[in-house]
Protein backbone atom coordinates (compact mmCIF):
# COMPACT_ATOMS: atom_id res chain seq x y z
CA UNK A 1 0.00 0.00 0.00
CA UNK A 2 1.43 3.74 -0.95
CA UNK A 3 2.30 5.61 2.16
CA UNK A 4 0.81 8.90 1.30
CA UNK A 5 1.74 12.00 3.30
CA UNK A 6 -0.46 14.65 4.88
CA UNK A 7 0.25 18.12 5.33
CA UNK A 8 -1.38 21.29 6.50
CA UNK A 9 -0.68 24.37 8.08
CA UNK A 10 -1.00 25.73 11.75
CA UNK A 11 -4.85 27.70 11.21
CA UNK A 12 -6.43 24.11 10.88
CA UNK A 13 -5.16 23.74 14.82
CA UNK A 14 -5.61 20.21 15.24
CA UNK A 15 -5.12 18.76 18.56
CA UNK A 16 -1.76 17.05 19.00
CA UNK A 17 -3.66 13.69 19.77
CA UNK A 18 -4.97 14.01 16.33
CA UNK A 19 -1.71 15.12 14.64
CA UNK A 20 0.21 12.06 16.29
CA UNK A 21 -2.59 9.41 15.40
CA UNK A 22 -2.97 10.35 11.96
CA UNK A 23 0.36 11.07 11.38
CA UNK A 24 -0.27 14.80 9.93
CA UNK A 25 2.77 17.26 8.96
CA UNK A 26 2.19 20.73 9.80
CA UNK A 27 4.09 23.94 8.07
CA UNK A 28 3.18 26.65 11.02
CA UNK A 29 2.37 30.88 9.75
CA UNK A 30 3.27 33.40 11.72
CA UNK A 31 2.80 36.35 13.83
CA UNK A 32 4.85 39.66 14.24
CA UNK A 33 3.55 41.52 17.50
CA UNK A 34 5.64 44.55 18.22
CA UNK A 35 9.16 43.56 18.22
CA UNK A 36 8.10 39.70 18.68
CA UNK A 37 8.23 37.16 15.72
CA UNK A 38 5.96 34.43 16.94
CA UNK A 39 5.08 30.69 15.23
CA UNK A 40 1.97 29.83 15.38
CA UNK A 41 1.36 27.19 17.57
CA UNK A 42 4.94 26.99 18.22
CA UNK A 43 6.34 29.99 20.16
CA UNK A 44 3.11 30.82 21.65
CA UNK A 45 -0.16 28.59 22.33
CA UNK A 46 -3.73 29.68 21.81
CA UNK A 47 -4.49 30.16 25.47
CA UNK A 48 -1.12 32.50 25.90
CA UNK A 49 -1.79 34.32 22.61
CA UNK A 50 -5.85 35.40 23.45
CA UNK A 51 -4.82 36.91 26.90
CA UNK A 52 -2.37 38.67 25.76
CA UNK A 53 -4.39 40.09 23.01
CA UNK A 54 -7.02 41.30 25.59
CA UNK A 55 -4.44 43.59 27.20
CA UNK A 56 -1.63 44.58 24.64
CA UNK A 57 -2.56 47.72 22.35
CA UNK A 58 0.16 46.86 19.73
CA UNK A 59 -1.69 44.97 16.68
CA UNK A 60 -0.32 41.81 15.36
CA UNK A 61 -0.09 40.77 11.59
CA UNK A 62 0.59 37.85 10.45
CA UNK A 63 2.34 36.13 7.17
CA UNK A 64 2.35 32.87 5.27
CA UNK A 65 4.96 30.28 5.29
CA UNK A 66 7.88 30.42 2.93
CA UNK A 67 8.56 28.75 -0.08
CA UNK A 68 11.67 27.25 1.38
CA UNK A 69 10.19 26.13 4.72
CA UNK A 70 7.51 23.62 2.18
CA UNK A 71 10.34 22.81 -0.08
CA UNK A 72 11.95 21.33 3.34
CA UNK A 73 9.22 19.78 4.45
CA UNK A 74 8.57 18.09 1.12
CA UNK A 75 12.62 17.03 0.68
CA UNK A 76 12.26 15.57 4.45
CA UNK A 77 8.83 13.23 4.06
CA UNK A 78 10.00 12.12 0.44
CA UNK A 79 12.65 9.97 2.37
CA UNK A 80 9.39 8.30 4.06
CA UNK A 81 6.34 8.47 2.38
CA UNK A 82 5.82 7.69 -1.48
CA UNK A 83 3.80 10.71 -2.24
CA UNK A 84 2.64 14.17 -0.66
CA UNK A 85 -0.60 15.78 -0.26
CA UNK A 86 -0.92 19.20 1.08
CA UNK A 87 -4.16 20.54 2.26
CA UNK A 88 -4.19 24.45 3.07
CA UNK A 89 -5.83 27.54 4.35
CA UNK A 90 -8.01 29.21 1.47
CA UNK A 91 -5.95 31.43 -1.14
CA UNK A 92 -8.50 33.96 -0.72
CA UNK A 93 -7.45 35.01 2.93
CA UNK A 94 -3.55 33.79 2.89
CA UNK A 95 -0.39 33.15 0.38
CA UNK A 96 -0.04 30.29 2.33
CA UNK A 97 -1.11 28.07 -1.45
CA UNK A 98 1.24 29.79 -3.66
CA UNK A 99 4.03 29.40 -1.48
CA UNK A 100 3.30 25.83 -1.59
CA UNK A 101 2.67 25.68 -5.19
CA UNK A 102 6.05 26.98 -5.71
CA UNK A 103 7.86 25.37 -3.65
CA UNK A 104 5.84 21.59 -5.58
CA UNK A 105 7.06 23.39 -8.90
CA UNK A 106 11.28 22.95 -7.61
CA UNK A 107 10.45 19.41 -6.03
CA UNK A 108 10.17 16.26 -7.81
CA UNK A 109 10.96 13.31 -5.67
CA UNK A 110 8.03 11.95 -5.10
CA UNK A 111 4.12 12.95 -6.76
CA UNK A 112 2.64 15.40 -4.79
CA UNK A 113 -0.53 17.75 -5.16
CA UNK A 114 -1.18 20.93 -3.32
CA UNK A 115 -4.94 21.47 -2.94
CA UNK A 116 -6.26 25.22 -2.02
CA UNK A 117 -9.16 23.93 0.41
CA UNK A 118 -10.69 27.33 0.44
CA UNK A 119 -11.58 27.41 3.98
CA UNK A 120 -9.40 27.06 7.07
CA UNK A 121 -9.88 26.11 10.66
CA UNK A 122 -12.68 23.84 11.25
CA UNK A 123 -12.98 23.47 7.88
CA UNK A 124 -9.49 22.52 6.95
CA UNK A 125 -9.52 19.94 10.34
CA UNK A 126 -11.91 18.40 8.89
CA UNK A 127 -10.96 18.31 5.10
CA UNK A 128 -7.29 16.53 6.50
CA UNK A 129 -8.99 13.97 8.74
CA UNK A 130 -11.15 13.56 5.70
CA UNK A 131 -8.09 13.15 3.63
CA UNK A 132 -6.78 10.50 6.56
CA UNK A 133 -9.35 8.53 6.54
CA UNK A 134 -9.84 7.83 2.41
CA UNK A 135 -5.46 6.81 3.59
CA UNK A 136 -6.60 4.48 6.17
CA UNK A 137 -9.12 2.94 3.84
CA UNK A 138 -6.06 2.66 1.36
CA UNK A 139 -6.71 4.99 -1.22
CA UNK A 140 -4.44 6.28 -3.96
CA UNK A 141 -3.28 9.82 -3.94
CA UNK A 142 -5.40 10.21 -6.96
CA UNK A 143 -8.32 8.92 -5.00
CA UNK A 144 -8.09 11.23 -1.64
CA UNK A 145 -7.42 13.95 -3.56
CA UNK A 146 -10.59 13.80 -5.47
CA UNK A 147 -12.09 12.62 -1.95
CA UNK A 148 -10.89 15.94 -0.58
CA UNK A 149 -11.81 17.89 -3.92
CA UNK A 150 -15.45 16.96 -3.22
CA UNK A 151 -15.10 17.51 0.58
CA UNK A 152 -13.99 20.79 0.15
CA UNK A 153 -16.78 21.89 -2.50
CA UNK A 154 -18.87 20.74 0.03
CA UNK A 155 -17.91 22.61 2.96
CA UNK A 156 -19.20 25.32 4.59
CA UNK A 157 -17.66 27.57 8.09
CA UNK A 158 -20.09 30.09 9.70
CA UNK A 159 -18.82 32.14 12.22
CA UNK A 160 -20.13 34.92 14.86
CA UNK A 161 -17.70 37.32 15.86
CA UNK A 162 -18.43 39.56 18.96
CA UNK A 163 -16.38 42.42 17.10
CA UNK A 164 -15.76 43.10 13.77
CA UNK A 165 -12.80 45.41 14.29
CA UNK A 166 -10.13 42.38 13.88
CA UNK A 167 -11.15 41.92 10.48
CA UNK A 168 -11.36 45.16 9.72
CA UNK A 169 -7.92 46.38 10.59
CA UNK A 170 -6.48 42.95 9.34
CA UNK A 171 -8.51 43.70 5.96
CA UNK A 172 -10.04 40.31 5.56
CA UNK A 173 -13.70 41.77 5.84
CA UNK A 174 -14.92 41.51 2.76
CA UNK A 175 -18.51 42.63 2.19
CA UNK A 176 -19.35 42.68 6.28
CA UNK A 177 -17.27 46.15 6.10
CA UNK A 178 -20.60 47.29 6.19
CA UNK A 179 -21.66 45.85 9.33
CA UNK A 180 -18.88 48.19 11.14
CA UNK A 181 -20.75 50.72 12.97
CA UNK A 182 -23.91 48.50 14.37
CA UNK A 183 -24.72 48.57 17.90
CA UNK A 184 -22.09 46.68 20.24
CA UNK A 185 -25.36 43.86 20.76
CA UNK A 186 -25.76 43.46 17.25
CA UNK A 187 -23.54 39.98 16.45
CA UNK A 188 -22.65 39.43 12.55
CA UNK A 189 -22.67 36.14 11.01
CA UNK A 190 -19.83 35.78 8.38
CA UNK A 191 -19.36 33.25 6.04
CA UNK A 192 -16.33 31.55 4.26
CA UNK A 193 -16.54 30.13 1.30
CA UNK A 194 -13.24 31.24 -0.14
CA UNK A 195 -13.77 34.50 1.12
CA UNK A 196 -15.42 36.15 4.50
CA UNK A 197 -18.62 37.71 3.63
CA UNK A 198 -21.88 38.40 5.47
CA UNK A 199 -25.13 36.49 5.56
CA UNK A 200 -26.66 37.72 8.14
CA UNK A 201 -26.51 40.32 11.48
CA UNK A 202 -28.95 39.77 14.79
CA UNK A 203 -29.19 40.70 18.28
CA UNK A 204 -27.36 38.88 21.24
CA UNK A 205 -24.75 35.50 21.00
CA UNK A 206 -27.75 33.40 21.93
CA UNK A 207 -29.49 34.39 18.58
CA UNK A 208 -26.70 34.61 16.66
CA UNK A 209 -25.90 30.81 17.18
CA UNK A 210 -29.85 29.76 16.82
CA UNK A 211 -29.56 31.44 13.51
CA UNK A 212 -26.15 28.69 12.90
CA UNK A 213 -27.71 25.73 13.44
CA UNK A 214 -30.77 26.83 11.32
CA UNK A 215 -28.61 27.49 8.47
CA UNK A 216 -27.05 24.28 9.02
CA UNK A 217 -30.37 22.53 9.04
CA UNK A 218 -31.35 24.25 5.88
CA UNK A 219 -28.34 23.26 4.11
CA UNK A 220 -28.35 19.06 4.87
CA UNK A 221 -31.64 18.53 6.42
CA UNK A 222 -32.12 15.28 7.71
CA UNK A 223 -28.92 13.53 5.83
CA UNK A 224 -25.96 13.01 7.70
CA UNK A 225 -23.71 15.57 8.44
CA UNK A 226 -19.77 16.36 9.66
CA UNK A 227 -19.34 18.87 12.21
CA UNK A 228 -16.53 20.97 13.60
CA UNK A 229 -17.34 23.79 16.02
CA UNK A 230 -14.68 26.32 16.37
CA UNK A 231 -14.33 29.46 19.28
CA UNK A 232 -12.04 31.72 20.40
CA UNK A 233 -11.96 31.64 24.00
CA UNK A 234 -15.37 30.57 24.44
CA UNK A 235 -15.39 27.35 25.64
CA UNK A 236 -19.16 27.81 27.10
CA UNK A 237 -19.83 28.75 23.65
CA UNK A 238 -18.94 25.89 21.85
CA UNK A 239 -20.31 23.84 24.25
CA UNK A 240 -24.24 25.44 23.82
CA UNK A 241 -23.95 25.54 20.17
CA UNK A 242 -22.96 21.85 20.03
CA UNK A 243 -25.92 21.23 21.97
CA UNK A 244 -27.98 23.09 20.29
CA UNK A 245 -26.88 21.42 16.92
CA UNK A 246 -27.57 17.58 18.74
CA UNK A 247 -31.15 18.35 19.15
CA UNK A 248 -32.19 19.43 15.17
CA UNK A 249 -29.11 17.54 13.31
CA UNK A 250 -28.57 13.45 12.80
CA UNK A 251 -24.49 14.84 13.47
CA UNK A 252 -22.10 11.33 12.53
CA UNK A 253 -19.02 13.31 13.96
CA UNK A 254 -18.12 16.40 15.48
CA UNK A 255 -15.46 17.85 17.54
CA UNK A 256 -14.47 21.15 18.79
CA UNK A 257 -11.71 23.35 18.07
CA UNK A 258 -9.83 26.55 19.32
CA UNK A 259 -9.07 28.78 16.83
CA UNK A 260 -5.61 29.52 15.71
CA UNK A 261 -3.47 32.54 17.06
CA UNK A 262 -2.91 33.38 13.24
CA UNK A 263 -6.92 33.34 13.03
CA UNK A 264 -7.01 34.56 16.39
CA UNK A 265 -5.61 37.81 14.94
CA UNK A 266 -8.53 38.47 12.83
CA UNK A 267 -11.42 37.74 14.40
CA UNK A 268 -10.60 38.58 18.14
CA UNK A 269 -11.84 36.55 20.91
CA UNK A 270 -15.52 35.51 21.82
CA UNK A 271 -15.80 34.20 18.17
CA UNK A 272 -18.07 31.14 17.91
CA UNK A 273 -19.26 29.53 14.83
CA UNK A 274 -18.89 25.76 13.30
CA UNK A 275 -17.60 24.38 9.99
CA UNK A 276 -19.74 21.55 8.07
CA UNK A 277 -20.12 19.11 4.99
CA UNK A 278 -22.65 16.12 4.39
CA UNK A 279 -21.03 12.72 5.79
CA UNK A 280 -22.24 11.70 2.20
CA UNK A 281 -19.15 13.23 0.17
CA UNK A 282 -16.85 11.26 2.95
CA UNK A 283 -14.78 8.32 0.68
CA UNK A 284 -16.44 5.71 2.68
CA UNK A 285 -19.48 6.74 1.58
């Protein structure tokens, strides 16, 4: 059987358990904060990177890997593995692909395809245990990359934010610029589908994930469905909304998942929200 690496980068934020069991390779980003150059996952963890963004006034930014760190990654796991596959954050929000992509166009050890999942956190947890379950089953890395292909066409990542004012300064806001301005109750709901943009604004947390789980239910009804609740320090949050989902959906899996510093940086903390796909696209299916 082909031993078929995976690889993603640090804003999927996949618990180490995970990362050890399914054997998953991880380029971080990064994070400049003042005069501190921070890895993502790395240098500082999520807990230690959301207090310190309650109190410091300095803004961080953040950047995508470099060509060279993938083009070491790739020269290191072609002396184990018989073929790559890289799953990674959405082009439309990070550089993160073409640095990839470019460093795939100097390698050519072993095959290897570099797939723009066009969604990150939640969604790209799920899209590479997706991707390592079609390996367990023993598929080709033709076959879990069409696996994935349809996984990710499939996916969808809501998201409240208690504050816009992350993804305004980091310039990620899309068309929800003009939500900037509501009243401080008023929660957005922002969607990612390659891109952040609005579907919807309402009044309170509490509504805001009621209004998640209906658009949830609207999108599978009563077919299976994958689910992956993210937060940003808002474990209580997560918690609600995945009970909340238990009572309308007929959920197969789910987890939940902290949000990356690197995200962290552009949607602040008190974000809640969940990533999803129909269990039907899954290879085993």
């Amino acid at each position: 059987m082909s031993r078929i690496a995976l690889i993603t980068d640090s804003t999927a934020n996949l618990p180490k358990e995970l990362i050890e069991k399914h054997h998953i390779h991880v380029v971080p980003l990064k994070i400049q904060w003042g005069d501190d150059s921070l890895i993502d996952g790395v240098t500082i963890s999520t807990d230690a990177f959301y207090e310190r963004l309650e109190i410091d006034p300095q803004i961080p930014t953040t950047s995508q890997p470099s060509m060279m760190e993938f083009l070491q990654m790739y020269e290191k796991l072609a002396k184990e593995y018989d073929s790559i596959l890289v799953m990674l954050i959405g082009s439309g929000i990070s550089g993160t692909v073409a640095s990839a992509t470019a460093a795939a166009a100097e390698f050519d050890k072993v095959p290897l395809k570099v797939i723009d999942t066009s969604t990150t956190s939640a969604g790209l947890a799920m899209v590479v245990l997706a991707a390592a379950e079609a390996v367990a089953e023993g598929c080709s890395l033709e076959e879990t990359a069409v696996t994935i292909q349809s996984v990710c066409a499939g996916m969808n990542l809501l998201f409240a934010v208690d504050t816009l004012k992350y993804l305004h300064r980091g310039g990620r806001i899309g068309g929800a610029s003009r939500y900037l301005g509501t009243m401080l109750s008023i929660k957005p709901i922002l969607e990612f589908r390659g891109t952040v943009e609005p579907v919807a604004r309402v009044r309170g947390m509490k509504k805001a994930m009621a209004h998640l789980v209906k658009k949830v239910v609207q999108e599978v009804g009563d077919s299976g469905v994958q689910v992956a609740i993210l937060h940003s320090k808002a474990p209580a949050l997560a918690e609600k909304l995945k009970q909340m989902l238990k009572q309308k959906l007929t959920i197969d899996k789910n987890y939940i998942f902290d949000l990356s510093p690197v995200i962290g940086t552009h949607v602040g903390s008190g974000a809640v929200g969940l990533a999803f796909y129909p269990t039907s696209l899954n290879f085993s299916n």
